[in-house]
PDB file of N, CA and C in Angstrom:
ATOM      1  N   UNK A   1     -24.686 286.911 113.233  1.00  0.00           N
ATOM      2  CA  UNK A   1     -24.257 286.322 111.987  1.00  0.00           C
ATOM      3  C   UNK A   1     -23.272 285.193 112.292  1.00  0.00           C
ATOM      4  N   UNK A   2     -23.502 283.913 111.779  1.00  0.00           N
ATOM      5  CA  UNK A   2     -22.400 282.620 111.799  1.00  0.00           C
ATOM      6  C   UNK A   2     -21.319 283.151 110.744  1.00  0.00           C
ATOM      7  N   UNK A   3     -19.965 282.771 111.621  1.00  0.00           N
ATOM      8  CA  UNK A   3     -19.349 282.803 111.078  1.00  0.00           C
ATOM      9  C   UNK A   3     -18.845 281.279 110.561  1.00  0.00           C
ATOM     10  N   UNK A   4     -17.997 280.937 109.205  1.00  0.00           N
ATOM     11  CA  UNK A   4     -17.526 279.992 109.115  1.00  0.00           C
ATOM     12  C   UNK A   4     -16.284 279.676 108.488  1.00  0.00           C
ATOM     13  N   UNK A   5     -15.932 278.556 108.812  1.00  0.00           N
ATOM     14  CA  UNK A   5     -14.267 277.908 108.737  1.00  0.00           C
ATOM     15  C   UNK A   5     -14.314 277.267 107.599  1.00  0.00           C
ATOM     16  N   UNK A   6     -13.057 277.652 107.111  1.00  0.00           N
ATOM     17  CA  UNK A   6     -12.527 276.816 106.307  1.00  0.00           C
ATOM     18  C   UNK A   6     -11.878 275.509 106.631  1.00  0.00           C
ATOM     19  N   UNK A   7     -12.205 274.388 106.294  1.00  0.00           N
ATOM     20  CA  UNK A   7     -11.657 273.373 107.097  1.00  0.00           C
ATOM     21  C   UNK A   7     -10.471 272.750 105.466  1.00  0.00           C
ATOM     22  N   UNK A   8      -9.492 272.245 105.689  1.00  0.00           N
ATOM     23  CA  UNK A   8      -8.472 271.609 104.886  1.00  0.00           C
ATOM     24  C   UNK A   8      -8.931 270.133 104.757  1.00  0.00           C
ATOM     25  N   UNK A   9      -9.315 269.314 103.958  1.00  0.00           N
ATOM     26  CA  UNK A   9      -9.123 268.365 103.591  1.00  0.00           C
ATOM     27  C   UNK A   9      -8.322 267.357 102.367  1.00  0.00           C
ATOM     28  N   UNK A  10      -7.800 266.639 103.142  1.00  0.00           N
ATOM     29  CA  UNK A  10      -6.646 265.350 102.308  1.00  0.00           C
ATOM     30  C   UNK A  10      -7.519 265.079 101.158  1.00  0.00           C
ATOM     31  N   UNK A  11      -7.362 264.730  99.863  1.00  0.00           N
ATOM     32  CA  UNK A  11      -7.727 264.780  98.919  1.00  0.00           C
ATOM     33  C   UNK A  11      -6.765 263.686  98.335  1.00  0.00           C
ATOM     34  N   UNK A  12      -7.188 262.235  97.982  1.00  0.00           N
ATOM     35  CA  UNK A  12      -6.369 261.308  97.567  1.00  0.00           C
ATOM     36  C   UNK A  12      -7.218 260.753  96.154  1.00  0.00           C
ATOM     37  N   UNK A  13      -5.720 261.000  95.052  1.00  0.00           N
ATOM     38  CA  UNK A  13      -6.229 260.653  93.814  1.00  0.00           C
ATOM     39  C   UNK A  13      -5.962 258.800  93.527  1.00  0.00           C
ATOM     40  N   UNK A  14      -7.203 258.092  93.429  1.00  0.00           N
ATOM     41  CA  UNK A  14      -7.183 256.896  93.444  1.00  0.00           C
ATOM     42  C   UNK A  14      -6.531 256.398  92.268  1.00  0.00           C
ATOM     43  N   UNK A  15      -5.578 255.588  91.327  1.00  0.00           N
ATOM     44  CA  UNK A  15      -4.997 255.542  90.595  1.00  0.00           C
ATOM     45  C   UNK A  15      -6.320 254.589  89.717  1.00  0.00           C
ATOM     46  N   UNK A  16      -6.042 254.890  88.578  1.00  0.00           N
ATOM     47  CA  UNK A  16      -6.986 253.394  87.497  1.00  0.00           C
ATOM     48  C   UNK A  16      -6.735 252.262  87.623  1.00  0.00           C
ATOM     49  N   UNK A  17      -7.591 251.406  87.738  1.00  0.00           N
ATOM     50  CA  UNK A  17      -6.502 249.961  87.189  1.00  0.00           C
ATOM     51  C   UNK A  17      -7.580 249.736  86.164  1.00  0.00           C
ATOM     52  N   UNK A  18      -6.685 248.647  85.346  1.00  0.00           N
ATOM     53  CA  UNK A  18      -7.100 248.172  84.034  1.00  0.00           C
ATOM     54  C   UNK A  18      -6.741 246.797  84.131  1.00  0.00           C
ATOM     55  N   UNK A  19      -7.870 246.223  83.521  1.00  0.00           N
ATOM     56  CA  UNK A  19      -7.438 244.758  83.041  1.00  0.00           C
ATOM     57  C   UNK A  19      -6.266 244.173  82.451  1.00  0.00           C
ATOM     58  N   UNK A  20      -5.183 243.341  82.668  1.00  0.00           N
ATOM     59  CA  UNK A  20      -3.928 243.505  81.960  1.00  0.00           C
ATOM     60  C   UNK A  20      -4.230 242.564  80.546  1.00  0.00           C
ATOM     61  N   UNK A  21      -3.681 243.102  79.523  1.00  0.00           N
ATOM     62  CA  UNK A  21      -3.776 242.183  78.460  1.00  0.00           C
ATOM     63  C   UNK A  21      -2.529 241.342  78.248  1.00  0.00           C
ATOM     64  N   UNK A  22      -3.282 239.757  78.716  1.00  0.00           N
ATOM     65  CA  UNK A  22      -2.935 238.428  78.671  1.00  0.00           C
ATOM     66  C   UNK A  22      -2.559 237.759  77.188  1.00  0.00           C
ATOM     67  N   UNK A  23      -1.455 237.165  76.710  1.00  0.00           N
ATOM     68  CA  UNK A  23      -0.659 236.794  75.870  1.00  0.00           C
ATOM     69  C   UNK A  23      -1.779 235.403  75.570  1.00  0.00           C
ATOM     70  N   UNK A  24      -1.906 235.268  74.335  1.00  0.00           N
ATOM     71  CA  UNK A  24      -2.550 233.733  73.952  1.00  0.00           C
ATOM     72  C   UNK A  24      -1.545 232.630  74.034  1.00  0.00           C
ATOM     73  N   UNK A  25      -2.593 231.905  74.738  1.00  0.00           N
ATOM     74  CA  UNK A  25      -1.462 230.358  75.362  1.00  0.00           C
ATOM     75  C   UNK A  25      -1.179 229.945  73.693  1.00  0.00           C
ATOM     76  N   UNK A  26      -0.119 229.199  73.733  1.00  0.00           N
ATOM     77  CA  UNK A  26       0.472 228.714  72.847  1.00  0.00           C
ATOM     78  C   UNK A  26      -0.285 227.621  72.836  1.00  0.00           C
ATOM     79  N   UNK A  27      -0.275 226.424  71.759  1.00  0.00           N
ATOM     80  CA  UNK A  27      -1.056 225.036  71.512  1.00  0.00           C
ATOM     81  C   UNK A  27      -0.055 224.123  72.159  1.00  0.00           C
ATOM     82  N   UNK A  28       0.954 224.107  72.819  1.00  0.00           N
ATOM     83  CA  UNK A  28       1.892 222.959  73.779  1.00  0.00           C
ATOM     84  C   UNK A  28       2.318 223.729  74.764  1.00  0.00           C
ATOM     85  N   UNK A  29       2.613 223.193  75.815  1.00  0.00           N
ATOM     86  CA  UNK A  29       3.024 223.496  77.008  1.00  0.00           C
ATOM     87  C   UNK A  29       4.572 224.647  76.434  1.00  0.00           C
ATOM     88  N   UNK A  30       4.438 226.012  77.406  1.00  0.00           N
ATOM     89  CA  UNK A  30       5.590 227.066  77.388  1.00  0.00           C
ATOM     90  C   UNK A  30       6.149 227.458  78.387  1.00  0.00           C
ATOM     91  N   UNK A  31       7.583 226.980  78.489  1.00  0.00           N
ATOM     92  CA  UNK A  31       7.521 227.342  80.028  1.00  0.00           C
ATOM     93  C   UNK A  31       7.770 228.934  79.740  1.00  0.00           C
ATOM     94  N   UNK A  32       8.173 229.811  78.896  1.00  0.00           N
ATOM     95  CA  UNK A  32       8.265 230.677  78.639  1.00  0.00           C
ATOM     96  C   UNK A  32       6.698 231.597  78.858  1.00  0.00           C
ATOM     97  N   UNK A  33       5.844 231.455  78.419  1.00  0.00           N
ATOM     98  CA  UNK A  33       4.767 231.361  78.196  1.00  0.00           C
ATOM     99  C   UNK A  33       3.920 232.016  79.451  1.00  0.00           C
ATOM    100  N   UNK A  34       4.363 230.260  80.620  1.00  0.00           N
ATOM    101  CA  UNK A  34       4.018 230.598  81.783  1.00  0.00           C
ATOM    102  C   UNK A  34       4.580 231.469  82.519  1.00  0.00           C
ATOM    103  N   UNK A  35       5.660 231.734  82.950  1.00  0.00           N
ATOM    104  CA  UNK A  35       6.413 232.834  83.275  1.00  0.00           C
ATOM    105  C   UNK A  35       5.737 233.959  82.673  1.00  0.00           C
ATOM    106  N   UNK A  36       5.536 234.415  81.748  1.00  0.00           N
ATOM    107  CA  UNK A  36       5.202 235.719  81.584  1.00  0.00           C
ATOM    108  C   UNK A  36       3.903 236.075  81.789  1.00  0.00           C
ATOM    109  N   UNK A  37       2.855 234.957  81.280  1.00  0.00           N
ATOM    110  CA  UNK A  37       1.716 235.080  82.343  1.00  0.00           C
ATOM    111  C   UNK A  37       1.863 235.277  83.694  1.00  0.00           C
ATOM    112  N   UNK A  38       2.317 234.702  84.356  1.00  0.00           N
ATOM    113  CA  UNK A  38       2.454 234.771  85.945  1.00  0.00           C
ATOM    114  C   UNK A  38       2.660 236.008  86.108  1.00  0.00           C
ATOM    115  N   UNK A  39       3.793 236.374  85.752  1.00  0.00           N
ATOM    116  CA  UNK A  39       4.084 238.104  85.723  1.00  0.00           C
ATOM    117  C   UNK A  39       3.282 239.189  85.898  1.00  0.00           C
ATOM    118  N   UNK A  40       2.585 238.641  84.747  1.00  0.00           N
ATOM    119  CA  UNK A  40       1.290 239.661  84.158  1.00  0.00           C
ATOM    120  C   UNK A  40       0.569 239.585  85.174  1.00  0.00           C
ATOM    121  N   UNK A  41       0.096 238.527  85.692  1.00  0.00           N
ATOM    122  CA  UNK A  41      -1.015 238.684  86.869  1.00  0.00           C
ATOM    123  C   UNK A  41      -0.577 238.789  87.845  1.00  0.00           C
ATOM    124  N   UNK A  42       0.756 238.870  88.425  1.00  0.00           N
ATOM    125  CA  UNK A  42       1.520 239.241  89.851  1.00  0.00           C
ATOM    126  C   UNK A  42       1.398 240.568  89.795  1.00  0.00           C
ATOM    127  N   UNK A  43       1.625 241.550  88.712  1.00  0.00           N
ATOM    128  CA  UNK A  43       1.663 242.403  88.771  1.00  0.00           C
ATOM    129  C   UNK A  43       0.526 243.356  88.790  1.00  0.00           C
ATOM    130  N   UNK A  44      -0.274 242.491  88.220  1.00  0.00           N
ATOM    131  CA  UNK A  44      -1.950 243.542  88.545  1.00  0.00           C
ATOM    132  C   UNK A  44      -2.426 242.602  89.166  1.00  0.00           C
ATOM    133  N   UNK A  45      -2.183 242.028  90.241  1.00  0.00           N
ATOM    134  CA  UNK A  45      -2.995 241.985  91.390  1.00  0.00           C
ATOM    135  C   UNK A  45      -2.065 242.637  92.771  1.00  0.00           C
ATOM    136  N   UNK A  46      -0.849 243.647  92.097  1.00  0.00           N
ATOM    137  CA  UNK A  46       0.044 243.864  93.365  1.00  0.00           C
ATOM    138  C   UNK A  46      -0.933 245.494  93.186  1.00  0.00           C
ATOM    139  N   UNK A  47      -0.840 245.932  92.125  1.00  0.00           N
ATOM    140  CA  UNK A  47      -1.820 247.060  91.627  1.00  0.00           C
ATOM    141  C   UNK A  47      -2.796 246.973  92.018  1.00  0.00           C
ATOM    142  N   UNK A  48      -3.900 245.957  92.176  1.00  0.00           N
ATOM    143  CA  UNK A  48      -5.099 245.906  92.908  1.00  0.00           C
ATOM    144  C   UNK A  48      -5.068 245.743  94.417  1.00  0.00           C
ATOM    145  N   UNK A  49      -3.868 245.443  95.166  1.00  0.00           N
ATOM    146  CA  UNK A  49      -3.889 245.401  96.148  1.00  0.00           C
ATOM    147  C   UNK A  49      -3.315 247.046  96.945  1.00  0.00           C
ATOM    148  N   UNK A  50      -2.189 247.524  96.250  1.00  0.00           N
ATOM    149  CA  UNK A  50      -2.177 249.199  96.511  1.00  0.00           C
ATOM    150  C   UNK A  50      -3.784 249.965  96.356  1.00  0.00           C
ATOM    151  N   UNK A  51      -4.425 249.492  95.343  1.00  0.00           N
ATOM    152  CA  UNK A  51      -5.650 250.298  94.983  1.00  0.00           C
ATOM    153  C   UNK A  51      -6.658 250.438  96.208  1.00  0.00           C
ATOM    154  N   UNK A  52      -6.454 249.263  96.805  1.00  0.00           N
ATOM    155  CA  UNK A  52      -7.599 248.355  97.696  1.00  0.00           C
ATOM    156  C   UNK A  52      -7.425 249.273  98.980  1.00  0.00           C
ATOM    157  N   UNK A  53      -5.887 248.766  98.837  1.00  0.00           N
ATOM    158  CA  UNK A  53      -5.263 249.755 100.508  1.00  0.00           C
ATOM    159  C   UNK A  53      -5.598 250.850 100.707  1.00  0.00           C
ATOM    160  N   UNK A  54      -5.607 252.181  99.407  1.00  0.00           N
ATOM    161  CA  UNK A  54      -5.879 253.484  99.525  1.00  0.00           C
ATOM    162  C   UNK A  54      -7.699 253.619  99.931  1.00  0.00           C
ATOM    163  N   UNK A  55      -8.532 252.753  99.425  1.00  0.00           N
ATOM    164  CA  UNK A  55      -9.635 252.311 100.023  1.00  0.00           C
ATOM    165  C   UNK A  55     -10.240 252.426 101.744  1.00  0.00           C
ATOM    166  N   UNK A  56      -9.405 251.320 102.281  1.00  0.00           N
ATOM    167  CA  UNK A  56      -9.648 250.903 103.287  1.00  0.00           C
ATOM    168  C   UNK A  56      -8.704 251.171 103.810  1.00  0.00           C
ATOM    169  N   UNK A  57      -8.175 252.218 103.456  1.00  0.00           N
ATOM    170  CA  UNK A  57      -7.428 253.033 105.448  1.00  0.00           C
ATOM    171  C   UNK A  57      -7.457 253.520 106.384  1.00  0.00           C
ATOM    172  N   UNK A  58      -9.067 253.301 106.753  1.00  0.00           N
ATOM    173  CA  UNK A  58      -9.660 253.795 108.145  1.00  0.00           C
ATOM    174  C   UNK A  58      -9.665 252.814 109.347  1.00  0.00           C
ATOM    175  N   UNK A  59      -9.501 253.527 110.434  1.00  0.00           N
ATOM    176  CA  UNK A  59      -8.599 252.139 111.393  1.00  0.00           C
ATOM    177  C   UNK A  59      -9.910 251.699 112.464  1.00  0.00           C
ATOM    178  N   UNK A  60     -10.554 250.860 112.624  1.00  0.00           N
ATOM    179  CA  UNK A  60     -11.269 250.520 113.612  1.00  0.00           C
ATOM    180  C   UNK A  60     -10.937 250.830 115.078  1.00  0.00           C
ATOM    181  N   UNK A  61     -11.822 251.496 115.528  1.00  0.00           N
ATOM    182  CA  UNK A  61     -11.986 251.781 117.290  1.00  0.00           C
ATOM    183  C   UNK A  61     -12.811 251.729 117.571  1.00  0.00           C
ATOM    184  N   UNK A  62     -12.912 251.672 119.085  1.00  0.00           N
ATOM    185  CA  UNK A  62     -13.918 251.954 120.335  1.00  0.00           C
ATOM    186  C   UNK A  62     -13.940 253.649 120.051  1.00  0.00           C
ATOM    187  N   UNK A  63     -14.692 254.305 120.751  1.00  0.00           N
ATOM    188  CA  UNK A  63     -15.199 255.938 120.845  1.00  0.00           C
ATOM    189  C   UNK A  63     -13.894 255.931 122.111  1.00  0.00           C
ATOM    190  N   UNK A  64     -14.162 255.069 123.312  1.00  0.00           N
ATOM    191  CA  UNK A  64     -12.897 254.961 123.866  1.00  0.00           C
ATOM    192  C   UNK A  64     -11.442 254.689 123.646  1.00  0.00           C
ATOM    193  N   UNK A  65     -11.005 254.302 122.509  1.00  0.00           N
ATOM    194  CA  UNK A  65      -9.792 254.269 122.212  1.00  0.00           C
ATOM    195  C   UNK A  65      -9.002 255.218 120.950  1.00  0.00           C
ATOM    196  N   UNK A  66     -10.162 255.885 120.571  1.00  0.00           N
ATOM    197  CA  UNK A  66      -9.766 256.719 119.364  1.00  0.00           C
ATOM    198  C   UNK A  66      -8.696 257.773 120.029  1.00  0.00           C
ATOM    199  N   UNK A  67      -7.881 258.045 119.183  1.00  0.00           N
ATOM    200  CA  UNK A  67      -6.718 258.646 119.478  1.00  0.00           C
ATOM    201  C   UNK A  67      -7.397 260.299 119.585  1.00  0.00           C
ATOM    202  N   UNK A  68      -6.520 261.176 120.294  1.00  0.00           N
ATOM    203  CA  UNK A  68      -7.031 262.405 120.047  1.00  0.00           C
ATOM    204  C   UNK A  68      -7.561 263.249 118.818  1.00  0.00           C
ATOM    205  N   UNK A  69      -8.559 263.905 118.902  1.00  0.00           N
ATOM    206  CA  UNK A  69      -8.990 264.195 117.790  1.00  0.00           C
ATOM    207  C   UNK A  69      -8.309 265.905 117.052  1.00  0.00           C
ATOM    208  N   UNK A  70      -7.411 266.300 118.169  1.00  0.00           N
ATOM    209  CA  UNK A  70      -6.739 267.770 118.027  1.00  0.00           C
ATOM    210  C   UNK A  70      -5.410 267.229 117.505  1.00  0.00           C
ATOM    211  N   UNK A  71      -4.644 266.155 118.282  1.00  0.00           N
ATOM    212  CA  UNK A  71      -3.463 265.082 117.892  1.00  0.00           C
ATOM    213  C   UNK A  71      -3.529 264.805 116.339  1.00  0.00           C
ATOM    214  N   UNK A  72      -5.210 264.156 115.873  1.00  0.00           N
ATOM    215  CA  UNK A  72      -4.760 263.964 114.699  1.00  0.00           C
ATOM    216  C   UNK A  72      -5.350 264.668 113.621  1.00  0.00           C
ATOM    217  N   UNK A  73      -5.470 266.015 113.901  1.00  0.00           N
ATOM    218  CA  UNK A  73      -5.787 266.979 113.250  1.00  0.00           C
ATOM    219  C   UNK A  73      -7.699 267.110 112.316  1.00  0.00           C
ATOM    220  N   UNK A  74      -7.386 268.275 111.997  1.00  0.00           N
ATOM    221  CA  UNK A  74      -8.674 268.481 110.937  1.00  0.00           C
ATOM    222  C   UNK A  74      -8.498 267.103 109.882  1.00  0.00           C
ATOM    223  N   UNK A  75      -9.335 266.815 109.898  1.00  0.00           N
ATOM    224  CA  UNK A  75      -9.982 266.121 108.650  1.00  0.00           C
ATOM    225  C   UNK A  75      -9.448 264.395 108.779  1.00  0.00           C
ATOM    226  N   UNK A  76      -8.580 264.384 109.799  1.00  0.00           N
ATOM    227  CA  UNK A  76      -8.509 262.809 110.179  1.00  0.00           C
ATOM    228  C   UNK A  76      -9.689 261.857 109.979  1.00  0.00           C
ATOM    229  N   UNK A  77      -9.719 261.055 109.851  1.00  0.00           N
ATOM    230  CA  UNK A  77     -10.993 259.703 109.559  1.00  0.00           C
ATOM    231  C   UNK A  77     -10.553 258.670 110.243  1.00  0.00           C
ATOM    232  N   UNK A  78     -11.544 257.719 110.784  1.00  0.00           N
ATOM    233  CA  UNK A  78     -11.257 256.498 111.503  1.00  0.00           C
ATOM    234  C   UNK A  78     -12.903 256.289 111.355  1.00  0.00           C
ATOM    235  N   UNK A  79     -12.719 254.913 111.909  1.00  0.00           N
ATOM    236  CA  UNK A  79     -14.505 254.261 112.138  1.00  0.00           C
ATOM    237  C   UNK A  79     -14.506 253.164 113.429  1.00  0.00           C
ATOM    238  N   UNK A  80     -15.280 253.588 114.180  1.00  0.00           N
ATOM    239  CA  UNK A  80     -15.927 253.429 115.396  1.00  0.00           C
ATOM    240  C   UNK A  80     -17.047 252.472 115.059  1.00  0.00           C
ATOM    241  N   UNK A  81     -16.750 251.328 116.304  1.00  0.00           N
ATOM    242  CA  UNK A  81     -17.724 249.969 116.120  1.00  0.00           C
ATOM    243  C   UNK A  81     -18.589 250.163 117.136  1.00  0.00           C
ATOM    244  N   UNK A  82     -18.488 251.111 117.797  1.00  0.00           N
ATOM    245  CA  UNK A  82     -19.493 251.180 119.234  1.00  0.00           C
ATOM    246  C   UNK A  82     -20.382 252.553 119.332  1.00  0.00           C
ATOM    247  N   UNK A  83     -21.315 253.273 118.160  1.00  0.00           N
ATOM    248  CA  UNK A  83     -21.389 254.182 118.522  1.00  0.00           C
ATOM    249  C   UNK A  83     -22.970 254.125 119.163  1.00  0.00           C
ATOM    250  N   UNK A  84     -22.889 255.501 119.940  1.00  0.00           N
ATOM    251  CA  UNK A  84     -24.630 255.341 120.262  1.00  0.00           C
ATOM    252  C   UNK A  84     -25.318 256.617 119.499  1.00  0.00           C
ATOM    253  N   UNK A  85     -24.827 257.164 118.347  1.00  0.00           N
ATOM    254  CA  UNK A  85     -25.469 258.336 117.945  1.00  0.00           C
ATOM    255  C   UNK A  85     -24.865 258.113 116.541  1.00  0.00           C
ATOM    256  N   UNK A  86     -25.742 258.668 115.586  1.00  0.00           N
ATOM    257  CA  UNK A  86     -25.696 258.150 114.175  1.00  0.00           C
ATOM    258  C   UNK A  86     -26.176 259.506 113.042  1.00  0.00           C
ATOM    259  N   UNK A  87     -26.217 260.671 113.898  1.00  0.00           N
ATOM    260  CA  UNK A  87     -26.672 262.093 113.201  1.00  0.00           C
ATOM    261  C   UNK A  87     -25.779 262.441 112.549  1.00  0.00           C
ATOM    262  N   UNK A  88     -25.226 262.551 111.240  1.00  0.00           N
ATOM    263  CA  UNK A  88     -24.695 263.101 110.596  1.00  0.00           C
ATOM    264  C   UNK A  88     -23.583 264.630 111.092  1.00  0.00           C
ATOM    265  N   UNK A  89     -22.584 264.630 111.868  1.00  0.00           N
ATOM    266  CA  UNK A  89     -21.715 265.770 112.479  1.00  0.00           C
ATOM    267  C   UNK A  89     -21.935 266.094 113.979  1.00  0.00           C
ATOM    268  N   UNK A  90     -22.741 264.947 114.852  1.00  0.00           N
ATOM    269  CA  UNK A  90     -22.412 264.798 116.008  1.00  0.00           C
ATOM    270  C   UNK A  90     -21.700 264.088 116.286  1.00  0.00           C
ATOM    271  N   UNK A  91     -21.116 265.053 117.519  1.00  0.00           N
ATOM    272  CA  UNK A  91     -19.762 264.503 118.772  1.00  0.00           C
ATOM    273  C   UNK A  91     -20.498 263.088 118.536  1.00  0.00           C
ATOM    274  N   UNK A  92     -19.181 262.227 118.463  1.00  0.00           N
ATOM    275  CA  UNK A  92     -19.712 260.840 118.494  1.00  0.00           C
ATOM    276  C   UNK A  92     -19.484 260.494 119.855  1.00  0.00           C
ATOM    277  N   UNK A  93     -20.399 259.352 120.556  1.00  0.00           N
ATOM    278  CA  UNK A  93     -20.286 258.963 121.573  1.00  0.00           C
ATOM    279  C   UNK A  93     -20.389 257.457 122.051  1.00  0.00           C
ATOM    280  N   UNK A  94     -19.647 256.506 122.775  1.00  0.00           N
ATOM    281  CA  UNK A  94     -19.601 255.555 122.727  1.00  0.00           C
ATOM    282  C   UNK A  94     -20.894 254.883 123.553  1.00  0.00           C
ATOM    283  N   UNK A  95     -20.523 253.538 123.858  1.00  0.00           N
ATOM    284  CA  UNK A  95     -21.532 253.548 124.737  1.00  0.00           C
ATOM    285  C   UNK A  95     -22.429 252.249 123.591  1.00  0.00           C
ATOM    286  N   UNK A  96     -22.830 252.460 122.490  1.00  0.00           N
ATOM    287  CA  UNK A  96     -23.787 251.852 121.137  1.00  0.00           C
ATOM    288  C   UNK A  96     -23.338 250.434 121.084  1.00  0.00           C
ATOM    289  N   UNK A  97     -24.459 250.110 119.783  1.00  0.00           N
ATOM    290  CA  UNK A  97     -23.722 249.092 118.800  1.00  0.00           C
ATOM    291  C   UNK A  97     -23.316 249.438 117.716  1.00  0.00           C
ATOM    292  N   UNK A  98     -23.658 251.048 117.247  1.00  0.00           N
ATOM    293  CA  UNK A  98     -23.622 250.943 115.537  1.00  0.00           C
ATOM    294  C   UNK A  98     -22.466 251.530 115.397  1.00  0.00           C
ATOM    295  N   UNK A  99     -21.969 250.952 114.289  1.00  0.00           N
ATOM    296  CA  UNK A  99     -20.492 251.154 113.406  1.00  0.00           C
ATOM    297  C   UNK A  99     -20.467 252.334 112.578  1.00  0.00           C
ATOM    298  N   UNK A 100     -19.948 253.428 112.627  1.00  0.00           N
ATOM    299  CA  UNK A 100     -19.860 254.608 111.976  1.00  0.00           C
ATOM    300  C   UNK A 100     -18.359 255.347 111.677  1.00  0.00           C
ATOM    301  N   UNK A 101     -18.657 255.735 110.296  1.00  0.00           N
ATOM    302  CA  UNK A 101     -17.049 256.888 110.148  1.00  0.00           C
ATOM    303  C   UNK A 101     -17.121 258.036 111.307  1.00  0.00           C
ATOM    304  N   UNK A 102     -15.906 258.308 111.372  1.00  0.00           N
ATOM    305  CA  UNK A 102     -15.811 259.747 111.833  1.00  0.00           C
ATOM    306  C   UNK A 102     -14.656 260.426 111.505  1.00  0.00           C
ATOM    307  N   UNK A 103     -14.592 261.832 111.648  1.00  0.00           N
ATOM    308  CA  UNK A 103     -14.150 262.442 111.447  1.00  0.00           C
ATOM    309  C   UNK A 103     -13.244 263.790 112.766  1.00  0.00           C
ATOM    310  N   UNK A 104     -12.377 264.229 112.449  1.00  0.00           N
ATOM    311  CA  UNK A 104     -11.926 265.148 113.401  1.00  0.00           C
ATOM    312  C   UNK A 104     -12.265 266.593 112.654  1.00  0.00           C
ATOM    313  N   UNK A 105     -13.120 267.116 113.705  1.00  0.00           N
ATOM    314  CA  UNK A 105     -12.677 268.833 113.308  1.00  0.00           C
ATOM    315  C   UNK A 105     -12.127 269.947 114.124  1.00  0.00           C
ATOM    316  N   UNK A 106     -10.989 268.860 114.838  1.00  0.00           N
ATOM    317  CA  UNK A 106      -9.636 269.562 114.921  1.00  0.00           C
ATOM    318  C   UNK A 106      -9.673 269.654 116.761  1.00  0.00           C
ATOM    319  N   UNK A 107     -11.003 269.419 117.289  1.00  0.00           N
ATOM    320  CA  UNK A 107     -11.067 269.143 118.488  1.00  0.00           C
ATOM    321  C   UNK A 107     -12.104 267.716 118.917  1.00  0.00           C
ATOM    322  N   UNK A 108     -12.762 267.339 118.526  1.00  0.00           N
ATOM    323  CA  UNK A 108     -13.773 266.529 118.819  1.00  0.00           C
ATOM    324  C   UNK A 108     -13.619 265.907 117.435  1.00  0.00           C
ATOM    325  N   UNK A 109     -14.066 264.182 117.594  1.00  0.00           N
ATOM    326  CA  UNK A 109     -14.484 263.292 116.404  1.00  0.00           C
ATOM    327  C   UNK A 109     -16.009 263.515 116.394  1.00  0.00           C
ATOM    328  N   UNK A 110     -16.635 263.620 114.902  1.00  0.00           N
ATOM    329  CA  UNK A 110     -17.711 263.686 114.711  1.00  0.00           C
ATOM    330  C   UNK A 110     -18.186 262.992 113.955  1.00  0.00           C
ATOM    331  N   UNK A 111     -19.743 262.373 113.693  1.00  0.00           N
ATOM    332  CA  UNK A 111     -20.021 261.123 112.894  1.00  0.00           C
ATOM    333  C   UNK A 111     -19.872 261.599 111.660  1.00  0.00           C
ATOM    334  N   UNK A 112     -19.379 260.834 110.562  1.00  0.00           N
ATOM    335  CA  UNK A 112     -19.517 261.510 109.171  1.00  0.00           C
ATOM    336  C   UNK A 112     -18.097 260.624 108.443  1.00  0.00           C
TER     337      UNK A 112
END
């Protein structure tokens, strides 16, 4: 009989963003106006750029340079530009061309 593990995974709640609602330009130049537009869009595009980050925080490696996979625990993620195996939860191995996620399960990175 297989036995099986419970494995822990990070679970990150992506925040909403929303379109910001933009003030109607006035009919003559405001410098008031502009200023608070500017605002408005400094500020949701600083929001789209946190959003973006929580996205794309997987760090590019070689299969050779990936950090330990026990070091960085269960459920770590990174993505590998060199792989030569592409099966869904195999030991990844370098050596390739193809670009794949992986994953740690707590001793070995695996594709996924």
């Amino acid at each position: 009989m297989a036995t099986r593990r419970l494995v822990a995974v990070e679970i990150f709640e992506l925040p909403q963003t929303k379109a910001p609602t933009l003030p109607l330009a006035p009919a003559q130049y405001d410098r008031t106006y502009q200023d608070t537009l500017n605002n408005i869009l400094r500020q949701y595009f600083v929001t789209l750029d946190n959003f973006t980050g929580v996205l794309f925080t997987n760090d590019l490696y070689t299969v050779a340079t990936l950090p330990s996979a026990s070091t960085q625990g269960v459920g770590a993620r990174a993505f590998v530009t060199d792989s030569s195996v592409t099966t869904f939860r195999t030991i990844v191995a370098g050596g390739g061309s193809t670009a794949v996620p992986v994953f740690s399960d707590g001793t070995n990175w695996r594709v996924g």
